[in-house]
N, C-alpha and C. Protein backbone atom coordinates (compact mmCIF):
# COMPACT_ATOMS: atom_id res chain seq x y z
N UNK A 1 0.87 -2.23 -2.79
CA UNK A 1 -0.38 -2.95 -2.93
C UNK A 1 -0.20 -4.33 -2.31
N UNK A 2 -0.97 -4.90 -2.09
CA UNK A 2 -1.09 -5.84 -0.87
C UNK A 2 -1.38 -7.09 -2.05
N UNK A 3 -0.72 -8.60 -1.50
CA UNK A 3 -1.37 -9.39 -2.64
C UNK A 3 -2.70 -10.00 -1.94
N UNK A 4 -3.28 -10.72 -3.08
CA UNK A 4 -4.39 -11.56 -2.45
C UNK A 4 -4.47 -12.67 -0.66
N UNK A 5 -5.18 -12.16 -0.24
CA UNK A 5 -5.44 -12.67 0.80
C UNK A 5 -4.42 -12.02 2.31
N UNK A 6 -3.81 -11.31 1.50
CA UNK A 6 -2.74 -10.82 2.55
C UNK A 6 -3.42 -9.91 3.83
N UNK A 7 -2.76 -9.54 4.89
CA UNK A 7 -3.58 -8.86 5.81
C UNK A 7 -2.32 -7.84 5.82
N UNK A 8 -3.75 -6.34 5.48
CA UNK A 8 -2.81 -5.19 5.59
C UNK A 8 -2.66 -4.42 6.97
N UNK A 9 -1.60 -3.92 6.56
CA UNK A 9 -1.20 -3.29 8.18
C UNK A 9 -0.89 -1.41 8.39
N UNK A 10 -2.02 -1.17 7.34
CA UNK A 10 -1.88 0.32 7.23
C UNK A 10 -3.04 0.64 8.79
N UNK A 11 -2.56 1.94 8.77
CA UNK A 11 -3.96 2.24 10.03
C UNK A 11 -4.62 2.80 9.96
N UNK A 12 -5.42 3.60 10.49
CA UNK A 12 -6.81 4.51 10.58
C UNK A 12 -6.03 5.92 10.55
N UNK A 13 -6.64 6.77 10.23
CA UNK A 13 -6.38 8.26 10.47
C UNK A 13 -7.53 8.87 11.58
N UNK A 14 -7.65 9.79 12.39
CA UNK A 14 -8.18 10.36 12.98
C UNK A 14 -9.02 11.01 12.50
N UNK A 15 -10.59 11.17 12.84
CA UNK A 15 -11.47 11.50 12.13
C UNK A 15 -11.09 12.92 12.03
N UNK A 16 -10.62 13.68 12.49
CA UNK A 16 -10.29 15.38 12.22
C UNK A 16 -9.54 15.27 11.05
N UNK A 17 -8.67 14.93 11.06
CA UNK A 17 -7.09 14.44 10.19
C UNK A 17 -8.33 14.21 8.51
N UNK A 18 -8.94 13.14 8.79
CA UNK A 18 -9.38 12.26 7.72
C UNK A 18 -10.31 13.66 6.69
N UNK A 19 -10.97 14.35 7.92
CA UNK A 19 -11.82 15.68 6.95
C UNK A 19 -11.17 16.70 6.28
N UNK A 20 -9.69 16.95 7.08
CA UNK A 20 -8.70 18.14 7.03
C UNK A 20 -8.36 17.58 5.84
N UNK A 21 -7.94 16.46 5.54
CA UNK A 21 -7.60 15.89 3.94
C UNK A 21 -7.99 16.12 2.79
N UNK A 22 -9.81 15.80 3.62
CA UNK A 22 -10.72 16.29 1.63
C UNK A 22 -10.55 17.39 1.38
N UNK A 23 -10.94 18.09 2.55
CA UNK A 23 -10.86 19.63 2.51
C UNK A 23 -9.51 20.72 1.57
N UNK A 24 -8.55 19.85 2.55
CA UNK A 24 -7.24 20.29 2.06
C UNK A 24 -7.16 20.09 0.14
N UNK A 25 -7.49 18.93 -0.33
CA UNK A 25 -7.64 18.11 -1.14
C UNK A 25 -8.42 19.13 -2.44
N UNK A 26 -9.84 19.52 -2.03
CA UNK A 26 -10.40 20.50 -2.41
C UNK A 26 -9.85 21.89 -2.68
N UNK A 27 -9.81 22.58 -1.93
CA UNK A 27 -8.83 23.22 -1.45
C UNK A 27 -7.93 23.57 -2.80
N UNK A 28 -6.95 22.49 -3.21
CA UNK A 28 -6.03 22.82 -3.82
C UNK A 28 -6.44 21.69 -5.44
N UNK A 29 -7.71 21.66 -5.55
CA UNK A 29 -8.29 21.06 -6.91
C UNK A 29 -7.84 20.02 -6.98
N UNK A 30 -7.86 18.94 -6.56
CA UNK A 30 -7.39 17.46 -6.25
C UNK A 30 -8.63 16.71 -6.00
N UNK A 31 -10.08 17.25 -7.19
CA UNK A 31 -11.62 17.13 -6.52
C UNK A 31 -11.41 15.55 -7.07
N UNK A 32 -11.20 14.77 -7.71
CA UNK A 32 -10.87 13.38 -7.78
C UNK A 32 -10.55 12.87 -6.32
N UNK A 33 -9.18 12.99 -6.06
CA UNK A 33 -8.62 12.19 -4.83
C UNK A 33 -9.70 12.87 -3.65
N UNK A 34 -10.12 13.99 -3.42
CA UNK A 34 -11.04 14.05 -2.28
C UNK A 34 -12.26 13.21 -2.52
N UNK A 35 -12.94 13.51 -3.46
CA UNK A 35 -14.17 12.54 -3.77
C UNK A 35 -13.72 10.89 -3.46
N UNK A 36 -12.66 10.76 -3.85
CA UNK A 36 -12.55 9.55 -3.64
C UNK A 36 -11.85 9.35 -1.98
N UNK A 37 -11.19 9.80 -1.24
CA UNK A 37 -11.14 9.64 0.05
C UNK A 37 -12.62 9.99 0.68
N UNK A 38 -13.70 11.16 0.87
CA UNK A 38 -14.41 11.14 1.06
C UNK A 38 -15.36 10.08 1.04
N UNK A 39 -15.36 9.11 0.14
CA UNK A 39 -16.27 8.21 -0.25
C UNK A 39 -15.74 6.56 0.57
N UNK A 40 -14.58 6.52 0.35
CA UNK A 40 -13.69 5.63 1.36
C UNK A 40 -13.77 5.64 2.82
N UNK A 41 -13.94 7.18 3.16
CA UNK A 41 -14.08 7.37 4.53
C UNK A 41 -15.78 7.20 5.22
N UNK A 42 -16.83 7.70 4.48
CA UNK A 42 -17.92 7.33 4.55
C UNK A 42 -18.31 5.90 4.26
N UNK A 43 -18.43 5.58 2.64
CA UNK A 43 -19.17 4.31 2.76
C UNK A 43 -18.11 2.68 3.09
N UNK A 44 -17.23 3.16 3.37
CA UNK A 44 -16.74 1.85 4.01
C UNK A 44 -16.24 0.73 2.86
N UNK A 45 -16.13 0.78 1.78
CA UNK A 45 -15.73 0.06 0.70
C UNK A 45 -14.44 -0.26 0.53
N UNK A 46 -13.81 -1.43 -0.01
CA UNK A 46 -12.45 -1.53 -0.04
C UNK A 46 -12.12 -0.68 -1.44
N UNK A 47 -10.85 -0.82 -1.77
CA UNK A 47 -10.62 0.35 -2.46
C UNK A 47 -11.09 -0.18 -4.21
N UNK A 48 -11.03 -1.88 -4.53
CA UNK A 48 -11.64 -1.97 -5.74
C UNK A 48 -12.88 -1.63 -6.21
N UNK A 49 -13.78 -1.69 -4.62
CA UNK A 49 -15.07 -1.30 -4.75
C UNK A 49 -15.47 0.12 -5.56
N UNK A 50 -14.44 0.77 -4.40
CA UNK A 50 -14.32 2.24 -4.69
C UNK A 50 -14.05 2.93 -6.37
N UNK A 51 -13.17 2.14 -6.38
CA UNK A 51 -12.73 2.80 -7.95
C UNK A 51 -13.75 2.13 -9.22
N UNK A 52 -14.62 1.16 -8.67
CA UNK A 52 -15.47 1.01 -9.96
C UNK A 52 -16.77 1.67 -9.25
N UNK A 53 -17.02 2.40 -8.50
CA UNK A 53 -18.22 3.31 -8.64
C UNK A 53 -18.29 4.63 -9.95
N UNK A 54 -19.64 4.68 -10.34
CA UNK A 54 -19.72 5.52 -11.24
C UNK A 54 -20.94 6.75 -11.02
N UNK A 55 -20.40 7.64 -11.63
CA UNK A 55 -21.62 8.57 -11.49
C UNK A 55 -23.18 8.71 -11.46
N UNK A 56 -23.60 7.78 -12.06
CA UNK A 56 -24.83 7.25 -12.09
C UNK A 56 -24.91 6.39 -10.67
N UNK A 57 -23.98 6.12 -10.24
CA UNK A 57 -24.76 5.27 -8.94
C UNK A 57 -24.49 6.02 -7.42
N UNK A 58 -23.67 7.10 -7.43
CA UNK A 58 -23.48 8.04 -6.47
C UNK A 58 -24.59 9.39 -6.78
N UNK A 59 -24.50 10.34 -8.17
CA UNK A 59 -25.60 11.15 -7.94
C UNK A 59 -26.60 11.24 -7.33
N UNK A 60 -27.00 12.17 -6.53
CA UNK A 60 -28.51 12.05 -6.04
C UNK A 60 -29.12 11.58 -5.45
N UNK A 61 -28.06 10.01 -4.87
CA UNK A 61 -28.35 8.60 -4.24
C UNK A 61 -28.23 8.97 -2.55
N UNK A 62 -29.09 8.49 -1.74
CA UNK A 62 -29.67 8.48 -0.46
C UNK A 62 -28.90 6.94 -0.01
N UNK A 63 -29.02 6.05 -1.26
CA UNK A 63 -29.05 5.16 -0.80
C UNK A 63 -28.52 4.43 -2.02
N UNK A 64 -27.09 3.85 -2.01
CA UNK A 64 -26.75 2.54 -3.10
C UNK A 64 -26.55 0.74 -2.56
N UNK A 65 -26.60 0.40 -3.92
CA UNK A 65 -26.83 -1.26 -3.47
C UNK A 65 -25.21 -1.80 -4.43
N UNK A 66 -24.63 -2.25 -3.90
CA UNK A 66 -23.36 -2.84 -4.54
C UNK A 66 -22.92 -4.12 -4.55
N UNK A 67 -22.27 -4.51 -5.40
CA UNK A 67 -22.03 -6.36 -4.70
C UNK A 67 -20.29 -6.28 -4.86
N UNK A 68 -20.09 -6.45 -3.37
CA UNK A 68 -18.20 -5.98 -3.00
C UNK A 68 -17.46 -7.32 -3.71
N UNK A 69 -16.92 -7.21 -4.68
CA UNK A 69 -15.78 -7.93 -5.51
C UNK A 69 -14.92 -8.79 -4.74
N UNK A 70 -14.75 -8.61 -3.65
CA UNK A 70 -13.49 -9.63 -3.00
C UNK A 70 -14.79 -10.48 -2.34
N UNK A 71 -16.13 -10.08 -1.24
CA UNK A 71 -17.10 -11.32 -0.47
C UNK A 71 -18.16 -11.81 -2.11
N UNK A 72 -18.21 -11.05 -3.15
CA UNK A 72 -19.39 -11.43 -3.93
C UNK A 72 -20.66 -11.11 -3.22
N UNK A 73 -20.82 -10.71 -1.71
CA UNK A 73 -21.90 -10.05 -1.58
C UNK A 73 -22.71 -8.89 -1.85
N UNK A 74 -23.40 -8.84 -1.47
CA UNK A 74 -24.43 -7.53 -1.82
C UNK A 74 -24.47 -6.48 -0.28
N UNK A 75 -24.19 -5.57 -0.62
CA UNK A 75 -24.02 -4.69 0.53
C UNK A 75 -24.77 -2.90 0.02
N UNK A 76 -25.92 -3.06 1.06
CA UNK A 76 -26.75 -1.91 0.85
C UNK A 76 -26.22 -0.53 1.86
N UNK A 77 -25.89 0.58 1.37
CA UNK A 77 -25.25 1.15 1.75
C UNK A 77 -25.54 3.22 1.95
N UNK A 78 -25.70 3.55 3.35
CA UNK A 78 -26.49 4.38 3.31
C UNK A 78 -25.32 6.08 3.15
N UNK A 79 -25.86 7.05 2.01
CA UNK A 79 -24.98 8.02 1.49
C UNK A 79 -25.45 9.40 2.28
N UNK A 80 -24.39 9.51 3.46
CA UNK A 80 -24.86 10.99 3.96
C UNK A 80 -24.82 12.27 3.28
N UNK A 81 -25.55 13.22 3.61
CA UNK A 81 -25.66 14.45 3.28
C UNK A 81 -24.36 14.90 2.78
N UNK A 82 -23.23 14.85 3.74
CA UNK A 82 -21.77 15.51 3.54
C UNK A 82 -21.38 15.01 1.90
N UNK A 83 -21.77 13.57 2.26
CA UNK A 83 -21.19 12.85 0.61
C UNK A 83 -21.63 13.27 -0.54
N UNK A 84 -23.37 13.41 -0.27
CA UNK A 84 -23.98 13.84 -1.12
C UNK A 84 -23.86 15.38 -1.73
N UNK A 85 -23.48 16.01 -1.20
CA UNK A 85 -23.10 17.18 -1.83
C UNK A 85 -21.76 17.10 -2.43
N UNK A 86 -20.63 16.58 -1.89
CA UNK A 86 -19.15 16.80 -2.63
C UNK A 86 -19.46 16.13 -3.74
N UNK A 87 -20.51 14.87 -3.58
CA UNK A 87 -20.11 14.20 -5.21
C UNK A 87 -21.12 15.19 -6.14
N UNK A 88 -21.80 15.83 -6.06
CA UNK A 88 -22.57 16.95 -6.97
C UNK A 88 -21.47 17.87 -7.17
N UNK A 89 -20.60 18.86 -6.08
CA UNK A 89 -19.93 19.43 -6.35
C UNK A 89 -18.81 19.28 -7.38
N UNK A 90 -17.89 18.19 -7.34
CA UNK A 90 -16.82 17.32 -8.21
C UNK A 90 -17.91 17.17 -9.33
N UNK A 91 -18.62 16.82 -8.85
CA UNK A 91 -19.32 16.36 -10.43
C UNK A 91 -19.41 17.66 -11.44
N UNK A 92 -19.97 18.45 -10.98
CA UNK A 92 -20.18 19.77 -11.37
C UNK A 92 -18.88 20.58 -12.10
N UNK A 93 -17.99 20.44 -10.91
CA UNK A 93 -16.77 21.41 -10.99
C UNK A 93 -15.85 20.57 -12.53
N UNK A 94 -16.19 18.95 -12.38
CA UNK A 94 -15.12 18.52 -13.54
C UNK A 94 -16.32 18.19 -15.01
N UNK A 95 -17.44 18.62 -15.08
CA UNK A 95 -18.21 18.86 -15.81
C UNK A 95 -17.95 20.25 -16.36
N UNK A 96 -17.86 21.41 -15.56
CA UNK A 96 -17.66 22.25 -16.40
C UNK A 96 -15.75 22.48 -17.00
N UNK A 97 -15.44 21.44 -16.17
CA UNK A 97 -13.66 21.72 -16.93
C UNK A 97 -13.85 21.21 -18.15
N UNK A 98 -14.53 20.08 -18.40
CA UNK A 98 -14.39 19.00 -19.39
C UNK A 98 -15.50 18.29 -19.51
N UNK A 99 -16.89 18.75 -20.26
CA UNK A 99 -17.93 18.22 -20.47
C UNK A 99 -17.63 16.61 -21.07
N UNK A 100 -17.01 16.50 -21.88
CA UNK A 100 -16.92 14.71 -22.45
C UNK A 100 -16.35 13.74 -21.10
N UNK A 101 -15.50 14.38 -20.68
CA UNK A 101 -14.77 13.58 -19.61
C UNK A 101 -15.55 12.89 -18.27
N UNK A 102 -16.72 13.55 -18.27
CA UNK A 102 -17.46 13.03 -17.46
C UNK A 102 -18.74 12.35 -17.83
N UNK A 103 -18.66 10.80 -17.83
CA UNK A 103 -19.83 10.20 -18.30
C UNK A 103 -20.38 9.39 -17.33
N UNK A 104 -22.06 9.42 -17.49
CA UNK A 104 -22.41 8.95 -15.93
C UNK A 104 -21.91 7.53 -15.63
N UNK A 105 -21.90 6.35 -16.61
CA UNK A 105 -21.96 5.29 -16.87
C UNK A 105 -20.21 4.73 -16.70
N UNK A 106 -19.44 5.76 -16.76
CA UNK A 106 -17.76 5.23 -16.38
C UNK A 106 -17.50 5.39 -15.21
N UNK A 107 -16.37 4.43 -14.71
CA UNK A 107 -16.32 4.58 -13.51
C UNK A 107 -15.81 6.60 -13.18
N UNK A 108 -16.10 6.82 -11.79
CA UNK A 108 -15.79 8.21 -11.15
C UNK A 108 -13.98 8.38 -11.38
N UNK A 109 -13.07 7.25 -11.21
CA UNK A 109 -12.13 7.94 -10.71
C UNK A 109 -11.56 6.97 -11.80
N UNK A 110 -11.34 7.90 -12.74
CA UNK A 110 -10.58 7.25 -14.24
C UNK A 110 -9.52 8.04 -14.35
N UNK A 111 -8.23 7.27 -14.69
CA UNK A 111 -7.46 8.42 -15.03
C UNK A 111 -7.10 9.22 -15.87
N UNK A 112 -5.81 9.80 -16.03
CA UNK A 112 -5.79 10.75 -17.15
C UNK A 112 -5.85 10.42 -18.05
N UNK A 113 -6.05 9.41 -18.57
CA UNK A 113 -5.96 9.14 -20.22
C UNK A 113 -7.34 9.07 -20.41
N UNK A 114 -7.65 8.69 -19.30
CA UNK A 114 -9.69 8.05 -19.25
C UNK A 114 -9.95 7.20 -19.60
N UNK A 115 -8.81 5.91 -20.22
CA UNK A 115 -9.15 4.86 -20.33
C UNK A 115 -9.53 3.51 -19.53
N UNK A 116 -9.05 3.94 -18.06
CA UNK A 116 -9.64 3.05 -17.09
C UNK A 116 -9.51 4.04 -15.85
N UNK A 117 -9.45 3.40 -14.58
CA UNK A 117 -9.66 4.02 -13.28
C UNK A 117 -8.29 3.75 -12.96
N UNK A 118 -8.06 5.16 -11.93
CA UNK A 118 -6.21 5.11 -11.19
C UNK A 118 -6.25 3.71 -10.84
N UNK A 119 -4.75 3.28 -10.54
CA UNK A 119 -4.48 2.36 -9.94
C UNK A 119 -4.66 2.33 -8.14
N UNK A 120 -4.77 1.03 -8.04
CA UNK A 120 -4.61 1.07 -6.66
C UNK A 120 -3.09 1.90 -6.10
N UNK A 121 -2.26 1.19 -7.01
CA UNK A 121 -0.93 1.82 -6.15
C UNK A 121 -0.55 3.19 -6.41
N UNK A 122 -1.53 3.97 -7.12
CA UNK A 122 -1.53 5.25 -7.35
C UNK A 122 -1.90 5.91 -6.04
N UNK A 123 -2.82 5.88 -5.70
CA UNK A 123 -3.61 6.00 -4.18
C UNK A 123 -2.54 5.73 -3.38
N UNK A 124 -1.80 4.39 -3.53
CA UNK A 124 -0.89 4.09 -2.16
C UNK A 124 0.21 5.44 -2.11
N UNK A 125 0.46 5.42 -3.52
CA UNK A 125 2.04 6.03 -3.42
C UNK A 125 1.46 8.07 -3.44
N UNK A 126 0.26 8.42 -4.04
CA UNK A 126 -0.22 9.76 -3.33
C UNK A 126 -0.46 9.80 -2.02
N UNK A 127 -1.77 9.22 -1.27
CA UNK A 127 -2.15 9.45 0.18
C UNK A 127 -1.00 9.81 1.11
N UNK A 128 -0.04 8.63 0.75
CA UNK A 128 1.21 9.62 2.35
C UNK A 128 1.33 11.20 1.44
N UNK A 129 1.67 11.49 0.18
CA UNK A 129 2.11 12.91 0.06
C UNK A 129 1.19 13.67 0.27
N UNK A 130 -0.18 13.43 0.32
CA UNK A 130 -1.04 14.49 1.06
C UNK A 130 -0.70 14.49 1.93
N UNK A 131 -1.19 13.48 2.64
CA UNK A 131 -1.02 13.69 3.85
C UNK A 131 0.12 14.37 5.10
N UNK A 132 1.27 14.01 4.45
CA UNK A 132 2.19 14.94 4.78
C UNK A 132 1.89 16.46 4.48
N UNK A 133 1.21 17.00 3.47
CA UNK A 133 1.17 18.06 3.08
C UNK A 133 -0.01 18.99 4.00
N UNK A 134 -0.35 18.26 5.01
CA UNK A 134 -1.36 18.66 6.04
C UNK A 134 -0.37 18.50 7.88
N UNK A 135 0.54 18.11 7.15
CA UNK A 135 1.70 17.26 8.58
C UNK A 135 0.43 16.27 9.59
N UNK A 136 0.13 15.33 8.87
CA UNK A 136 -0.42 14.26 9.55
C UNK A 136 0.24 13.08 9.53
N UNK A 137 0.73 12.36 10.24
CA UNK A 137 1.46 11.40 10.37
C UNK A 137 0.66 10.51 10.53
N UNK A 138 0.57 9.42 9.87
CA UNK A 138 0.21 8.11 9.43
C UNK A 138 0.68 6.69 9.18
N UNK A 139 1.36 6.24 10.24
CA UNK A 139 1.98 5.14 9.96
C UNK A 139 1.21 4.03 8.89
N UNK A 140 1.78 3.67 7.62
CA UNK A 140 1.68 3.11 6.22
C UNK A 140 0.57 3.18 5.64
N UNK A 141 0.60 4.70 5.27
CA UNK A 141 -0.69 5.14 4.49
C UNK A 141 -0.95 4.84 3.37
N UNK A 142 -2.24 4.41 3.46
CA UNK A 142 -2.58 3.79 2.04
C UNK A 142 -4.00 3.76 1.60
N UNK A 143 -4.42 3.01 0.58
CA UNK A 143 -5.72 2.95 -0.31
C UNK A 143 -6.33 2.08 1.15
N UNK A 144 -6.15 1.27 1.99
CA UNK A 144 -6.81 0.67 3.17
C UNK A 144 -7.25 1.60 4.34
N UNK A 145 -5.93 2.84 4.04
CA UNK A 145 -6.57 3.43 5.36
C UNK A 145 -8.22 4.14 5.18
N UNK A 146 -8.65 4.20 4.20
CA UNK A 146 -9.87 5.01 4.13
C UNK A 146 -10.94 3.97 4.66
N UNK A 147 -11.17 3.09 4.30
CA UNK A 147 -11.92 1.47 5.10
C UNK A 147 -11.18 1.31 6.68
N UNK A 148 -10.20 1.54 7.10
CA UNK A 148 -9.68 1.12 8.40
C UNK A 148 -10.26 2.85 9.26
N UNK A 149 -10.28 3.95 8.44
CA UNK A 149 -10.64 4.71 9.17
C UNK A 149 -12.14 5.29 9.47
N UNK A 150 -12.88 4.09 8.47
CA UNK A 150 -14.79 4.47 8.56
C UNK A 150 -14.81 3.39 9.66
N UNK A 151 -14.17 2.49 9.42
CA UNK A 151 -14.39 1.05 10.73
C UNK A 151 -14.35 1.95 11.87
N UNK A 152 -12.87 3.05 12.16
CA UNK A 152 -12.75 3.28 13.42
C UNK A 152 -13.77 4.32 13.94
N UNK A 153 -13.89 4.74 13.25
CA UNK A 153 -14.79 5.99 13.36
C UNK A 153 -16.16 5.15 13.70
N UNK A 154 -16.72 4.37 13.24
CA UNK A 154 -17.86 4.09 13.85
C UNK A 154 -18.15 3.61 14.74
N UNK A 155 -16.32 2.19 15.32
CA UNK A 155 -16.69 1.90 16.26
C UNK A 155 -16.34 3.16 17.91
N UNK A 156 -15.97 4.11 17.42
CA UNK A 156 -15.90 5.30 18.13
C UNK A 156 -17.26 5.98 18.23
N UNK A 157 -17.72 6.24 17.27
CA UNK A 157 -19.51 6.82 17.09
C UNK A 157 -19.95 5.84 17.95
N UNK A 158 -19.83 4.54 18.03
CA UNK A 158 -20.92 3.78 18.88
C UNK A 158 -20.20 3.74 20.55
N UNK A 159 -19.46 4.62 20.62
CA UNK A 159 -19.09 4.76 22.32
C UNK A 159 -18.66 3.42 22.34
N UNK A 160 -17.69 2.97 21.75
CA UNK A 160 -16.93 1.65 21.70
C UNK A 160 -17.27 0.35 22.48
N UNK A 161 -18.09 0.52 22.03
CA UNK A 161 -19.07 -0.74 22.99
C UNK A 161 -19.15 -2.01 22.48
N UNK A 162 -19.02 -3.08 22.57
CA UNK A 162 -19.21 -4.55 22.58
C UNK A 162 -20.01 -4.81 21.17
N UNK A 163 -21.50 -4.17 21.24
CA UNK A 163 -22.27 -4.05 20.52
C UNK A 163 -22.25 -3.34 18.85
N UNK A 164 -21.12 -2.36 19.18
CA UNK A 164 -21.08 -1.61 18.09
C UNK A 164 -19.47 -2.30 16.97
N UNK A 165 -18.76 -3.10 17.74
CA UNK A 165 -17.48 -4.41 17.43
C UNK A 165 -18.69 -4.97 16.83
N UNK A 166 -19.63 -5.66 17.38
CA UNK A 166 -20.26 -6.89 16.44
C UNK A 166 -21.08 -6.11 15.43
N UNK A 167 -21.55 -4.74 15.49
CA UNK A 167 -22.15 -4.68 14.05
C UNK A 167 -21.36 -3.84 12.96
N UNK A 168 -20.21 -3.79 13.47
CA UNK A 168 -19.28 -3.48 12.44
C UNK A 168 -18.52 -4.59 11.86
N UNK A 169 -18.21 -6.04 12.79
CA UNK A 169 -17.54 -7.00 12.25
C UNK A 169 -18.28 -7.34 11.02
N UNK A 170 -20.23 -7.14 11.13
CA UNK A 170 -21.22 -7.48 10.42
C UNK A 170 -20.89 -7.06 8.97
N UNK A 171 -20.97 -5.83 8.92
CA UNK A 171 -21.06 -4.54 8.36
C UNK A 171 -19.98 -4.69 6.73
N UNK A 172 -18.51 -5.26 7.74
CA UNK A 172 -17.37 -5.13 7.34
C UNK A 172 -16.97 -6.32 6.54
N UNK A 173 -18.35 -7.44 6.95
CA UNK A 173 -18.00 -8.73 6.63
C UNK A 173 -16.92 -9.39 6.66
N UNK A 174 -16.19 -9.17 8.50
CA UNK A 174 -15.07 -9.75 8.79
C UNK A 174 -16.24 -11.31 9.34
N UNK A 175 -14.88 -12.27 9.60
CA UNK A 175 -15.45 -13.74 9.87
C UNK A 175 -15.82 -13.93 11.54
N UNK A 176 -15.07 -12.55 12.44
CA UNK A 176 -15.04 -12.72 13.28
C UNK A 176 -14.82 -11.63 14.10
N UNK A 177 -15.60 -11.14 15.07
CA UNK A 177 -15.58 -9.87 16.35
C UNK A 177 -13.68 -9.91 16.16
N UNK A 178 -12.99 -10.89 16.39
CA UNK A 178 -11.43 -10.52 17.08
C UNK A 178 -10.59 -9.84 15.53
N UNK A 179 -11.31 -10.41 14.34
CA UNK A 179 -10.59 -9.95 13.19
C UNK A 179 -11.00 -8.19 13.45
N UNK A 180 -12.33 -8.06 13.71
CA UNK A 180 -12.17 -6.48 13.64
C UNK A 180 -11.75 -5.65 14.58
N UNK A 181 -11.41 -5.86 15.81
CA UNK A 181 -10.52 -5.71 16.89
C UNK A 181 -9.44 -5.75 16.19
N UNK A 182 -8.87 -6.68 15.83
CA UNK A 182 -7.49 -6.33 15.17
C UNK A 182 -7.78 -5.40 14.33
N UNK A 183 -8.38 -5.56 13.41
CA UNK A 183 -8.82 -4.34 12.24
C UNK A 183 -8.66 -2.93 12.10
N UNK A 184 -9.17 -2.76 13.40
CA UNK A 184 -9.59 -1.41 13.99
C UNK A 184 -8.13 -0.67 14.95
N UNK A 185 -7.33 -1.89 15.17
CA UNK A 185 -6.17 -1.19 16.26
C UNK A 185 -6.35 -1.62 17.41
N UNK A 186 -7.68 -2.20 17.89
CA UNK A 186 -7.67 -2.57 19.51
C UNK A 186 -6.83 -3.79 19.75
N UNK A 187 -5.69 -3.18 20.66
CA UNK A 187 -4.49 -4.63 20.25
C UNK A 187 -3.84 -3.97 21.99
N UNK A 188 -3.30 -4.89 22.65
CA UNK A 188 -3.16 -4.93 24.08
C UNK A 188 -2.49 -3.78 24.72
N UNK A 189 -2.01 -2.73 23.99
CA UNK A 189 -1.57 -1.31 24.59
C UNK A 189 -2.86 -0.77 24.97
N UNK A 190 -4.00 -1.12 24.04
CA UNK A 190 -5.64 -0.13 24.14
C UNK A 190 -6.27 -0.80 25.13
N UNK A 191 -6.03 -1.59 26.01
CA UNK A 191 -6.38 -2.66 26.29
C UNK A 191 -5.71 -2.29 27.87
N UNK A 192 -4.50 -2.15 27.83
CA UNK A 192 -4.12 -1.55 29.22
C UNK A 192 -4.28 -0.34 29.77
N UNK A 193 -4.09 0.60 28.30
CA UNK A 193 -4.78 1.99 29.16
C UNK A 193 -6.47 2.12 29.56
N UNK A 194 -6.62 1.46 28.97
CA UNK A 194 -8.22 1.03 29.69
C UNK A 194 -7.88 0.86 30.71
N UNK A 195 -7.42 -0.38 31.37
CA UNK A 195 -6.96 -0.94 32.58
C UNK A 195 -6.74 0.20 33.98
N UNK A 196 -5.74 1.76 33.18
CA UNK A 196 -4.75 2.13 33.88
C UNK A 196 -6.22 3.35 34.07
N UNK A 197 -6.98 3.65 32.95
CA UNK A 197 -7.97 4.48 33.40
C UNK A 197 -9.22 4.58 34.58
N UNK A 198 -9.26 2.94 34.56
CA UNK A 198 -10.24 2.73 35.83
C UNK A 198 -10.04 3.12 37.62
């Protein structure tokens, strides 16, 4: 776990890699940690964000409004189809394991005792063993890579364009276009094979 203010240096996963995970994840009843990578990988949240979402504010939702704990801002945030079904599904599937265990009003990803939500460094110290368990290699996988890999992915969706850096720096509420360039991995190797492609 990273301390305050520190800059982490985990990286992105590949959007194939990142789906093969939930899936895998699913797959082998791990509907917690997929719901919760799924949700990391879509809505873009750092990971405290993440772990105090609750069922009541993901069900059914098109659309949630949150205020992110580390800026104190308010960040409106749009829930695709894909999301929207796994969190019905998990919801469903750990509803019928354990009707009490699921209350709309607690956070989603509580742990086993159910007295609060996993730890962050729970996430750190699982994600590499999935992930190995798919043979995806991930240099310092962690509770960041799910935020470092919605950044990349979008600024990839936007055909990596100039335009799509500044509305993700927006987005991401970095201070600055070069913080999310760094953010994202664009660092002077990406920078020359550009060069070597022209």
């Amino acid at each position: 776990m990273s301390k305050k203010n520190q800059i982490t240096t985990c990286t992105a996963l590949e959007w194939n890699d990142a789906m093969r995970l939930v899936d895998h994840l699913m797959v082998n009843k791990k509907y917690k940690f997929a719901l919760l990578a799924l949700c990391g990988f879509m809505l873009g949240l750092r990971i405290s964000d993440l772990l105090a979402l609750t069922w009541r504010t993901l069900l059914g939702a098109s659309e949630i409004q949150i205020r992110e704990k580390k800026t104190k801002k308010i960040r409106r945030i749009y829930v695709n189809q894909k999301l929207q079904e796994l969190v019905d599904t998990v919801y469903q599937k750990l509803k019928a394991k354990n009707p009490d265990a699921v209350e709309l009003d607690k956070p989603i990803f509580m742990n086993r005792f159910g007295k609060s939500p996993i730890s962050i460094s729970y996430v750190d110290r699982m994600l590499p063993i999935y992930l190995n368990q798919i043979n995806v290699k991930c240099e310092r996988a962690g509770s960041h890579t799910f935020r470092k890999s919605f950044g990349k992915r979008l600024y990839d969706a936007g055909n990596q364009t100039e335009h799509s850096l500044i509305m993700l720096s927006e987005l991401l509420h970095h201070s600055s276009v070069s913080s999310t360039r760094q953010y994202i991995g664009l660092n002077q190797e990406s920078f020359r094979q550009a060069f070597q492609a022209l």
